[in-house]
N, C-alpha and C. Protein backbone atom coordinates (compact mmCIF):
# COMPACT_ATOMS: atom_id res chain seq x y z
N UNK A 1 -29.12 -38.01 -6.56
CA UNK A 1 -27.76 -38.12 -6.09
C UNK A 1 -26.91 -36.94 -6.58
N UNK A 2 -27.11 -36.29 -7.80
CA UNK A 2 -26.29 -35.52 -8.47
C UNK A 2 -27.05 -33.86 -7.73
N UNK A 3 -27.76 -34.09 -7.19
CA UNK A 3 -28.83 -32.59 -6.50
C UNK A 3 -27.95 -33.17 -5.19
N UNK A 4 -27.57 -33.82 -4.31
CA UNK A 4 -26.86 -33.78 -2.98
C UNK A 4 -25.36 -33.53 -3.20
N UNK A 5 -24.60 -34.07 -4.47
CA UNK A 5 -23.25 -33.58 -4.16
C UNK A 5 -23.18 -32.71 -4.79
N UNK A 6 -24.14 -31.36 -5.63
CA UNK A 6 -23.91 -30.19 -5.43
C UNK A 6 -24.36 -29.22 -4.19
N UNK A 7 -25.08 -29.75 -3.80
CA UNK A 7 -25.24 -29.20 -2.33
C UNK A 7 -24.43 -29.27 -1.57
N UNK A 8 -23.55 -30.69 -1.42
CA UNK A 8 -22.15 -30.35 -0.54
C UNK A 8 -21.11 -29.85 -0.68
N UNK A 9 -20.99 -29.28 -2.36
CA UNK A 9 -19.75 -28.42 -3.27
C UNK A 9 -20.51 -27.64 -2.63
N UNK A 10 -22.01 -26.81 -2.21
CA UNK A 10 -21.67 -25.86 -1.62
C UNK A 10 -21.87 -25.16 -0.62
N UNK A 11 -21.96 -26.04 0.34
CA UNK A 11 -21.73 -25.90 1.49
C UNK A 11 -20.63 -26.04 2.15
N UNK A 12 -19.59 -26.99 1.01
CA UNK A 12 -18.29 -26.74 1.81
C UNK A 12 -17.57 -25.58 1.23
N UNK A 13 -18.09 -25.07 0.25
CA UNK A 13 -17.74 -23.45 -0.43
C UNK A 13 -17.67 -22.45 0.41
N UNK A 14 -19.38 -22.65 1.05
CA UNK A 14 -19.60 -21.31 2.12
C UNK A 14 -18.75 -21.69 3.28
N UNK A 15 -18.63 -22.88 3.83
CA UNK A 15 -17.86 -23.37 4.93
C UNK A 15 -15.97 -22.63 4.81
N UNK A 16 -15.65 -22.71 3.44
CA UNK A 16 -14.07 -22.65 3.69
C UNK A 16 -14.22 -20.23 3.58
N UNK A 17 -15.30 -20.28 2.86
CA UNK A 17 -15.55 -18.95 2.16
C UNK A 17 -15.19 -18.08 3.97
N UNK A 18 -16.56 -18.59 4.57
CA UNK A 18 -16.34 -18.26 6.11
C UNK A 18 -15.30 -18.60 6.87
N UNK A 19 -14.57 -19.50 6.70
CA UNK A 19 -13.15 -19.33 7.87
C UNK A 19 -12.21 -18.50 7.12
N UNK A 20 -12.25 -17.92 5.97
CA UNK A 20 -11.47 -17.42 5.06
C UNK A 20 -11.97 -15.63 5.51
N UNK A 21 -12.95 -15.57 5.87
CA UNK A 21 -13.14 -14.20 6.48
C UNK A 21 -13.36 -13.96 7.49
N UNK A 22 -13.54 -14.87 8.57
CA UNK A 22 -13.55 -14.93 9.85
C UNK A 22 -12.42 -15.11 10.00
N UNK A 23 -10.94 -15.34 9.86
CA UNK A 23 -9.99 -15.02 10.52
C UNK A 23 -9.69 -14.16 10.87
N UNK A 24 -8.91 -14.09 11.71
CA UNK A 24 -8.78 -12.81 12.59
C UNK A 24 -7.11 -12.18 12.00
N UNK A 25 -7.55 -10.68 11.34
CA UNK A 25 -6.36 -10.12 10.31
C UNK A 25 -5.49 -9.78 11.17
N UNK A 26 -4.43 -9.20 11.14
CA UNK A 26 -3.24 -8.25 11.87
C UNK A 26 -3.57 -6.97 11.25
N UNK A 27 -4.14 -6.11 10.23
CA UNK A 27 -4.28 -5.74 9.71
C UNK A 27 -4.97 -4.44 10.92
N UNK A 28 -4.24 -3.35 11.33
CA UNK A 28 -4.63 -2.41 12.10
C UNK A 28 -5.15 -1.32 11.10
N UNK A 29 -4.63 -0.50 9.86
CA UNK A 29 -5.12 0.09 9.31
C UNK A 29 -4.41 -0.38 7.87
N UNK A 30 -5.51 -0.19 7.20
CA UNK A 30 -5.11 -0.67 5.31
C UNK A 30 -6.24 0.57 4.51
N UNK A 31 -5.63 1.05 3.83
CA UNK A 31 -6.61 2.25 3.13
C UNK A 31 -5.97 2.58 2.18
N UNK A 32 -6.24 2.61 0.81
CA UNK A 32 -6.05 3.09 -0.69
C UNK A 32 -7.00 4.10 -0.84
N UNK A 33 -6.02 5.35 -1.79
CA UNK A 33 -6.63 6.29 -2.26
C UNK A 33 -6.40 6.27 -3.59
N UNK A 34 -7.35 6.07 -4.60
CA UNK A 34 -7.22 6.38 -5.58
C UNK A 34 -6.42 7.50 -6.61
N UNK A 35 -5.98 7.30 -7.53
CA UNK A 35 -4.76 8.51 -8.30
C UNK A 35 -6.15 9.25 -9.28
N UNK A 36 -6.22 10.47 -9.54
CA UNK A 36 -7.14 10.63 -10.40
C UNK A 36 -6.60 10.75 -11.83
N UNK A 37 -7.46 9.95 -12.67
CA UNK A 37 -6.83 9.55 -14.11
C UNK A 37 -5.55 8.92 -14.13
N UNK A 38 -5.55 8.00 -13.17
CA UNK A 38 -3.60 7.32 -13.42
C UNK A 38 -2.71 8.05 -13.50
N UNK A 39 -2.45 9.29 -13.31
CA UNK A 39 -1.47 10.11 -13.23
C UNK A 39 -1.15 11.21 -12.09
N UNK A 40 -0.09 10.66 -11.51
CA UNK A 40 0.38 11.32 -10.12
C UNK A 40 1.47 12.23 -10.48
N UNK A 41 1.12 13.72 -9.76
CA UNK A 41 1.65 14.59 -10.25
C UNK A 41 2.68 14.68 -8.69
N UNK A 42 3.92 14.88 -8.98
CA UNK A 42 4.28 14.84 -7.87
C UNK A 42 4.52 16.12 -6.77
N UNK A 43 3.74 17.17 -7.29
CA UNK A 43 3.42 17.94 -5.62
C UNK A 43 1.57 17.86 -5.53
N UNK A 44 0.96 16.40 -5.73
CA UNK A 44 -0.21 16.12 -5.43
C UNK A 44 0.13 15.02 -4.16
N UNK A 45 0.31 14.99 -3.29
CA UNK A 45 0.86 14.43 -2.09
C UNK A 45 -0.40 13.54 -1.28
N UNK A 46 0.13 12.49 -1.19
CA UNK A 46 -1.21 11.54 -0.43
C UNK A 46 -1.01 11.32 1.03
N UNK A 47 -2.00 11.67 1.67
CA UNK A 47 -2.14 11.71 3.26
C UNK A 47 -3.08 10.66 3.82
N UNK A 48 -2.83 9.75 4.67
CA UNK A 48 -3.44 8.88 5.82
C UNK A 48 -3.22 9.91 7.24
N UNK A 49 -4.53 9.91 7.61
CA UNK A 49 -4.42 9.92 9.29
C UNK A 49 -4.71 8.80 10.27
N UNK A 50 -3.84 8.01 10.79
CA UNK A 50 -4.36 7.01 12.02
C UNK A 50 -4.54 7.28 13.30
N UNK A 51 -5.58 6.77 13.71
CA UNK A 51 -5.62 7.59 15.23
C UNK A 51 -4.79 6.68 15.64
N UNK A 52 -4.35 6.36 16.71
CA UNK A 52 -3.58 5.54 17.34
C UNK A 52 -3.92 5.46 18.98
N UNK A 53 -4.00 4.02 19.67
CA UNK A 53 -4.39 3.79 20.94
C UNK A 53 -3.69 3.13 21.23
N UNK A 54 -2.84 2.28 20.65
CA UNK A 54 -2.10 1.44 21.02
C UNK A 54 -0.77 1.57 21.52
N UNK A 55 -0.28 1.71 22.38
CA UNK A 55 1.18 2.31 22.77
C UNK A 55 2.48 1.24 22.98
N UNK A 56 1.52 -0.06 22.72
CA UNK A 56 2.74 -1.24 22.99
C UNK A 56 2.82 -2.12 22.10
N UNK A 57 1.75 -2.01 21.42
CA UNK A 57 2.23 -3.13 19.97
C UNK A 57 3.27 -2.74 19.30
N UNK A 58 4.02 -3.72 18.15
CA UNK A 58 4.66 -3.63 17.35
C UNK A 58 4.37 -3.92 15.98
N UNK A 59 4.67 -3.02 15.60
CA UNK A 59 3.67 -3.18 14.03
C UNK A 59 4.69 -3.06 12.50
N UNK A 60 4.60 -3.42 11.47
CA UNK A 60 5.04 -3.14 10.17
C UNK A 60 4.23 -1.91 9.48
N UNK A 61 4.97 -1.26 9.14
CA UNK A 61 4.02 -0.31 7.55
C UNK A 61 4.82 -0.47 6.36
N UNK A 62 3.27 -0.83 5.56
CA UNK A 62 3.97 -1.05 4.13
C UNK A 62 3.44 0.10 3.78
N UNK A 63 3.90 0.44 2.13
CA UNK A 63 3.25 1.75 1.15
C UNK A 63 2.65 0.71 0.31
N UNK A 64 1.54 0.49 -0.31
CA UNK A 64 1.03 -0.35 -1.41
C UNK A 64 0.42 0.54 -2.37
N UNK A 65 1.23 0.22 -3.94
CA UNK A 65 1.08 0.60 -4.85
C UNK A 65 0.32 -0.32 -5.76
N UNK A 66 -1.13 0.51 -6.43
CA UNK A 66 -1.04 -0.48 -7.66
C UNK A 66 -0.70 0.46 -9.16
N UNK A 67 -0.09 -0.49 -9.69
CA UNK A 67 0.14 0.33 -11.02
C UNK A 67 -0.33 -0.70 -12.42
N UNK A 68 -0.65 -0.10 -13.49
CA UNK A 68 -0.71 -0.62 -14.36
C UNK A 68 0.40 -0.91 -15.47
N UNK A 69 0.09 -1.16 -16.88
CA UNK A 69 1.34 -1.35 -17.65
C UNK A 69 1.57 -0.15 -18.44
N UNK A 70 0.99 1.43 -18.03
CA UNK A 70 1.19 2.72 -18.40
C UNK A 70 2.60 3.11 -17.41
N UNK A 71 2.84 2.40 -16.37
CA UNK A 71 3.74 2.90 -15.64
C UNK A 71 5.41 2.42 -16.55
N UNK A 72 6.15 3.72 -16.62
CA UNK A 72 6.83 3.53 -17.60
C UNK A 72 8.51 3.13 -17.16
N UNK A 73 8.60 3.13 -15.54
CA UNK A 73 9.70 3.31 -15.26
C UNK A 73 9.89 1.96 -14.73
N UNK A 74 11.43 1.88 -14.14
CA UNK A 74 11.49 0.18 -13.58
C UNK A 74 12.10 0.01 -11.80
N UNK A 75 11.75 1.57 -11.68
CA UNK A 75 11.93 1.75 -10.04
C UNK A 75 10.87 3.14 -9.86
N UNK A 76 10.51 3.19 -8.16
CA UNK A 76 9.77 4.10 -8.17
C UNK A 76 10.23 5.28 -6.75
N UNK A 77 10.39 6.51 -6.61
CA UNK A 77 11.05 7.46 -6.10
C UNK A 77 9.89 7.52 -5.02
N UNK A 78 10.08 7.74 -3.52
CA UNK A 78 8.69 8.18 -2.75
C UNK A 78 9.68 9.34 -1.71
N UNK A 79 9.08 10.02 -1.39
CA UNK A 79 9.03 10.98 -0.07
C UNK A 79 8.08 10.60 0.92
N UNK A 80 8.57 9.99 2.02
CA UNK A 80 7.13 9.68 2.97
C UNK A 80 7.48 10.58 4.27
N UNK A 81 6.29 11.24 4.75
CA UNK A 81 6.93 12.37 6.11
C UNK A 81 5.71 11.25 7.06
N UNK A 82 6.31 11.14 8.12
CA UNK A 82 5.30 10.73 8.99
C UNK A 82 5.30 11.89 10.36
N UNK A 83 4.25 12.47 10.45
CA UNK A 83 4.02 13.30 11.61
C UNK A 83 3.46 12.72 12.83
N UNK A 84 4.10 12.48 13.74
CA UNK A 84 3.81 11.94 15.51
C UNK A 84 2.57 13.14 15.82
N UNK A 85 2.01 12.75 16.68
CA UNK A 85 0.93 13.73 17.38
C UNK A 85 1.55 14.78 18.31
N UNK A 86 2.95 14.54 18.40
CA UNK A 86 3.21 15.83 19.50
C UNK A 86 4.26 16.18 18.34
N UNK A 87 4.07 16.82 17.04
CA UNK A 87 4.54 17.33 16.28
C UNK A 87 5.59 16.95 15.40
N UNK A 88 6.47 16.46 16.10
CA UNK A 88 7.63 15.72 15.57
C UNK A 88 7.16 14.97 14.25
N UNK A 89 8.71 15.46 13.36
CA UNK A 89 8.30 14.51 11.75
C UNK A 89 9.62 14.02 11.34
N UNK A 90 9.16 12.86 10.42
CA UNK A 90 10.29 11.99 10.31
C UNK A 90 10.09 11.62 8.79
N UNK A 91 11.14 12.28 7.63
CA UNK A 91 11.36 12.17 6.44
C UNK A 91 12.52 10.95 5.82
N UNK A 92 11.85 10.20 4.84
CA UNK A 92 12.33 9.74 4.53
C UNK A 92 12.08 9.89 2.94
N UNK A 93 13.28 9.30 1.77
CA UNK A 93 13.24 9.17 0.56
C UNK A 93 13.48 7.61 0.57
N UNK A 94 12.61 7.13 -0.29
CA UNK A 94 12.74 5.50 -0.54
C UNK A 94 12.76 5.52 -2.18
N UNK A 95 12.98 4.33 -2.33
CA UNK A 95 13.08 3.46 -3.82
C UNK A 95 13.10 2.82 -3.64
N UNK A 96 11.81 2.03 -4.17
CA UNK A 96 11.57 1.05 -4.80
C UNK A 96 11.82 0.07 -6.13
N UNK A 97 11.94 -0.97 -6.36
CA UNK A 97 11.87 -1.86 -7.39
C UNK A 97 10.42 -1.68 -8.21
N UNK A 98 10.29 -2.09 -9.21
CA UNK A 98 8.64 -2.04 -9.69
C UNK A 98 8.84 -3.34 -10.85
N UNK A 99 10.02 -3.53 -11.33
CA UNK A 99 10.27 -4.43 -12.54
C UNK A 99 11.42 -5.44 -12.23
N UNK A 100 11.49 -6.85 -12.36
CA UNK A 100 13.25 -7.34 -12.34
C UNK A 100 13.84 -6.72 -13.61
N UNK A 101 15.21 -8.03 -13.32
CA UNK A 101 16.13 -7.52 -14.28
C UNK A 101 15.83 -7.54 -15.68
N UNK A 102 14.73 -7.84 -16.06
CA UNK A 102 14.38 -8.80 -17.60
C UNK A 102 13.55 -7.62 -17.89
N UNK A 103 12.54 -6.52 -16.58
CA UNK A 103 11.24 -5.90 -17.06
C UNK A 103 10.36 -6.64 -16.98
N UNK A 104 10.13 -7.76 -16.39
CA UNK A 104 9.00 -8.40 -16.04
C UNK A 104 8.23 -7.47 -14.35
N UNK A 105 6.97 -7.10 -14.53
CA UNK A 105 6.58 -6.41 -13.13
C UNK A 105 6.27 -7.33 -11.90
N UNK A 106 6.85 -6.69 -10.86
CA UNK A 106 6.89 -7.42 -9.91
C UNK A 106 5.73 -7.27 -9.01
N UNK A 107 5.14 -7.51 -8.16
CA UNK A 107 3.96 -7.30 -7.63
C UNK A 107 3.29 -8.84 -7.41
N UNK A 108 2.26 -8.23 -7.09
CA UNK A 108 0.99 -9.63 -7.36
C UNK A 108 -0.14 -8.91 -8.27
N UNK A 109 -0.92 -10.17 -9.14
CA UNK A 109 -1.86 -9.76 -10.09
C UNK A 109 -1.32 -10.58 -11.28
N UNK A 110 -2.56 -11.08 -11.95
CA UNK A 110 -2.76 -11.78 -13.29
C UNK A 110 -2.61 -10.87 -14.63
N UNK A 111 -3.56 -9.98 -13.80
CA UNK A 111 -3.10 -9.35 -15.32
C UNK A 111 -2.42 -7.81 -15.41
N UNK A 112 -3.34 -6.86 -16.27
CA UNK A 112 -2.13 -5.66 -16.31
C UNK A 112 -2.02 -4.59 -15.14
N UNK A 113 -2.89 -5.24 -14.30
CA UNK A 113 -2.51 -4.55 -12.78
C UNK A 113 -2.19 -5.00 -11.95
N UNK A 114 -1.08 -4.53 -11.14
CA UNK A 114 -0.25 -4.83 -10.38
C UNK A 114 0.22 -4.26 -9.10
N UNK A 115 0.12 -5.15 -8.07
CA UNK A 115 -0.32 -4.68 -6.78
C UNK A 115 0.97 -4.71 -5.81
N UNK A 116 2.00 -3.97 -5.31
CA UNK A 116 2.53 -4.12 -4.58
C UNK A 116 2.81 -3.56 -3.00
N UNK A 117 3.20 -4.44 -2.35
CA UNK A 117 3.37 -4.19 -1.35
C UNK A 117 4.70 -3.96 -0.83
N UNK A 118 4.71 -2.62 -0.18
CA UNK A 118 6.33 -2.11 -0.05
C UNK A 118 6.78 -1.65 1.57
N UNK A 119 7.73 -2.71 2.23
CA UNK A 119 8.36 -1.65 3.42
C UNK A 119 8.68 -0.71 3.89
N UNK A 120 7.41 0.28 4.42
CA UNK A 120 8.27 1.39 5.04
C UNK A 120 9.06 1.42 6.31
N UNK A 121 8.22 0.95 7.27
CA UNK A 121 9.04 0.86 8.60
C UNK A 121 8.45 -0.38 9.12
N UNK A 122 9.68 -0.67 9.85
CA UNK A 122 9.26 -2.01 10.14
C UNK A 122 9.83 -2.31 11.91
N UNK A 123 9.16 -3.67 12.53
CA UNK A 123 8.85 -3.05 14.29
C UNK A 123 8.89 -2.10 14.52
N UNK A 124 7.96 -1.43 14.25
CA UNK A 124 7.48 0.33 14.68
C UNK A 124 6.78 0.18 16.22
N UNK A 125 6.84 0.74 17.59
CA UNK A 125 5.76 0.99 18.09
C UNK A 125 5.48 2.16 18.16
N UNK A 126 4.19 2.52 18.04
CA UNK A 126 3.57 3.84 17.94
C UNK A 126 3.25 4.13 19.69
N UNK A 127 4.18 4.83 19.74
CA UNK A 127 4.67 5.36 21.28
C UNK A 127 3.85 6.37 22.20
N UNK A 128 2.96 7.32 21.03
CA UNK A 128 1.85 8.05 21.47
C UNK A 128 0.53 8.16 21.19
N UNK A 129 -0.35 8.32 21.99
CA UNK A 129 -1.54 8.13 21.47
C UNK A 129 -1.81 9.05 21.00
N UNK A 130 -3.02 9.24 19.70
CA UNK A 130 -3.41 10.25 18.73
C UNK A 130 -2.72 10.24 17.62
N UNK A 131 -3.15 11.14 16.68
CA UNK A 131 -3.38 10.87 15.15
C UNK A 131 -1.96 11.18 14.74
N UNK A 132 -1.32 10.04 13.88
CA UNK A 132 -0.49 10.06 13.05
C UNK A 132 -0.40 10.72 11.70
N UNK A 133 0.08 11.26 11.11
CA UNK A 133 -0.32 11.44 9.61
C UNK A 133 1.41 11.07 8.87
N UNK A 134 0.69 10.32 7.74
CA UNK A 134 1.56 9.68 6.38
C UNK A 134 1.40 10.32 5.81
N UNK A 135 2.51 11.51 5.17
CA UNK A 135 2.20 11.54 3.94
C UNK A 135 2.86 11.23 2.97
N UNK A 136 2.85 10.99 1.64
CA UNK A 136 3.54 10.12 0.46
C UNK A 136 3.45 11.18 -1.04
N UNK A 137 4.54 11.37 -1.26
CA UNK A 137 4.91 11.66 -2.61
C UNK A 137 5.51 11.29 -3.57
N UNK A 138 5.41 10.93 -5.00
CA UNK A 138 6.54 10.67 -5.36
C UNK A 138 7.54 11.35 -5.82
N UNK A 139 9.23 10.94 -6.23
CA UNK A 139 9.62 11.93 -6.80
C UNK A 139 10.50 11.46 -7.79
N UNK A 140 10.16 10.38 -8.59
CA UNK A 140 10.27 9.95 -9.65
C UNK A 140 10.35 11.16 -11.02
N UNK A 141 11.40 11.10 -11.78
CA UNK A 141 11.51 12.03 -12.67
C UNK A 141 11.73 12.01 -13.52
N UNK A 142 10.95 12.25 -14.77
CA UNK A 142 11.48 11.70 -16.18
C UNK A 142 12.06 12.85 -16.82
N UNK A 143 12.52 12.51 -17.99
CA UNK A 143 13.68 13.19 -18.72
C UNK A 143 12.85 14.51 -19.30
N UNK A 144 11.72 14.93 -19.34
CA UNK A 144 11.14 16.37 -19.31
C UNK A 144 10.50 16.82 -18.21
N UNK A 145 10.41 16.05 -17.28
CA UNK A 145 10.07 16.64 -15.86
C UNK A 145 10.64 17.96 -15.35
N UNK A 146 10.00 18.73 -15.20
CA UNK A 146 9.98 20.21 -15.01
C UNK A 146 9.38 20.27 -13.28
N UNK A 147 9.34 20.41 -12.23
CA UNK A 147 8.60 20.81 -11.26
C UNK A 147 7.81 19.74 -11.09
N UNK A 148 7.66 18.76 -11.37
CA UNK A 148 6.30 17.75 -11.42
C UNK A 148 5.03 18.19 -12.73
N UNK A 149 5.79 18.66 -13.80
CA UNK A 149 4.87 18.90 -14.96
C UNK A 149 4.36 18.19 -15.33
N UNK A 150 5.34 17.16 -15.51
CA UNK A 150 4.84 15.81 -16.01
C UNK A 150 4.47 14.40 -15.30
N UNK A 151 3.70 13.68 -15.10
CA UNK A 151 2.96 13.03 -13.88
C UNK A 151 3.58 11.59 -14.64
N UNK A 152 3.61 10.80 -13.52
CA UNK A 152 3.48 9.96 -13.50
C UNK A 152 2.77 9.17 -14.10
N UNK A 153 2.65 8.32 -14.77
CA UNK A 153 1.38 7.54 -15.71
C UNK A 153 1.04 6.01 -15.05
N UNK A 154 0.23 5.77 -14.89
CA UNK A 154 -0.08 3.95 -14.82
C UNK A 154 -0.12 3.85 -13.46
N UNK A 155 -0.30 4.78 -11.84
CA UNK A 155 -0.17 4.68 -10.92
C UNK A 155 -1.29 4.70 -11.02
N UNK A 156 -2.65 3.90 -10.27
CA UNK A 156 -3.75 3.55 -10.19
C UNK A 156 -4.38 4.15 -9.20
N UNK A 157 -3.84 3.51 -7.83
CA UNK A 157 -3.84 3.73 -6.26
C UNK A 157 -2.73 3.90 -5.14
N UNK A 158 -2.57 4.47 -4.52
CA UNK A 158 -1.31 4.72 -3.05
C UNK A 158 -2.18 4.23 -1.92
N UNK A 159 -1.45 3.43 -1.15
CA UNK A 159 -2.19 2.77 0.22
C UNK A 159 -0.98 2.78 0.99
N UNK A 160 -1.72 2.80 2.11
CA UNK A 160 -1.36 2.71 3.49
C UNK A 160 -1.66 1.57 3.78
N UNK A 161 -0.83 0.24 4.75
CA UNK A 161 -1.51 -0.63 5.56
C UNK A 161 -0.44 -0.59 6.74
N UNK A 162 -0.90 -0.77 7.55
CA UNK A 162 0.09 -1.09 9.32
C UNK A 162 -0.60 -2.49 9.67
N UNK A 163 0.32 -3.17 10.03
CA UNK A 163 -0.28 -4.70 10.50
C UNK A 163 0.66 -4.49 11.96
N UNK A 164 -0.39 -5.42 12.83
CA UNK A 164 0.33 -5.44 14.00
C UNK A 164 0.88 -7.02 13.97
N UNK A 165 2.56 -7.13 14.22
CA UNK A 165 3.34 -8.07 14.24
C UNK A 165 2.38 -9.62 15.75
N UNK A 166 2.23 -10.58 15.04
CA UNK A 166 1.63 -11.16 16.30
C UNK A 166 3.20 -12.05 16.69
N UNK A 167 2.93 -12.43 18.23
CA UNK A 167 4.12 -12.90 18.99
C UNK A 167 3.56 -14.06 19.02
């Protein structure tokens, strides 16, 4: 008896495991690039290219950061250029939150890494077909920051994700 109701702990394991990855994502492109050694220097600039086919969806882009508890600041500075395929570019400077009011980090994650997910543009449709390019800098600056001398600490990974909005 005790050999059949672990067999059905797990089979209803694999059962929920599979509808849990068989759903069907919104998730059009999601891609992290790693920081080398946790420290982002800020004219080391991170680039996504998306091809793009879609000319009528409507989609979100987030920037997703993970950082650890080396990251020393309690907001974070970005430059994002997005280049259209027929040349045209579109600059923006953002700031972000990274900590509340107390210094507790905001994100998701248990422990000292911390994953967030951040709005860049939102109902976007990508109007032409062919390759987009993101690129992302930061420009966060600490009090001996010279040119980007001094890097950033505790930034792990920079991601890209675009989800397409469902109706």
């Amino acid at each position: 008896m005790q050999t059949q109701k672990k067999i059905d702990k797990l089979l209803s394991l694999a059962a929920i495991t599979f509808l849990l990855f068989s759903c069907n994502s919104n998730a059009v492109f999601d891609r992290y690039i790693p920081i080398e050694n946790q420290q982002w220097h800020s004219d080391k600039g991170i680039d996504f290219i998306v091809n793009n086919s879609d000319t009528i969806s409507t989609n979100n882009v987030f920037i997703n950061i993970r950082n650890n508890k080396n990251y020393e600041f309690s907001s974070l500075f970005l430059i994002a250029k997005l280049e259209l395929p027929n040349g045209y570019k579109v600059i923006d400077t953002l700031e972000y939150e990274m900590t509340d009011d107390k210094g507790n980090w905001l994100g998701t994650g248990f422990t000292d890494l911390k994953e967030n997910k951040l709005f860049y543009k939102e109902h976007v449709v990508f109007s032409e077909m062919g390759a987009y390019k993101f690129s992302i800098r930061h420009a966060t600056r600490g009090i001996n920051d010279i040119q980007g001398k001094n890097p950033l600490k505790g930034i792990m990974d920079v991601g890209l994700r675009i989800e397409k909005i469902q109706k």
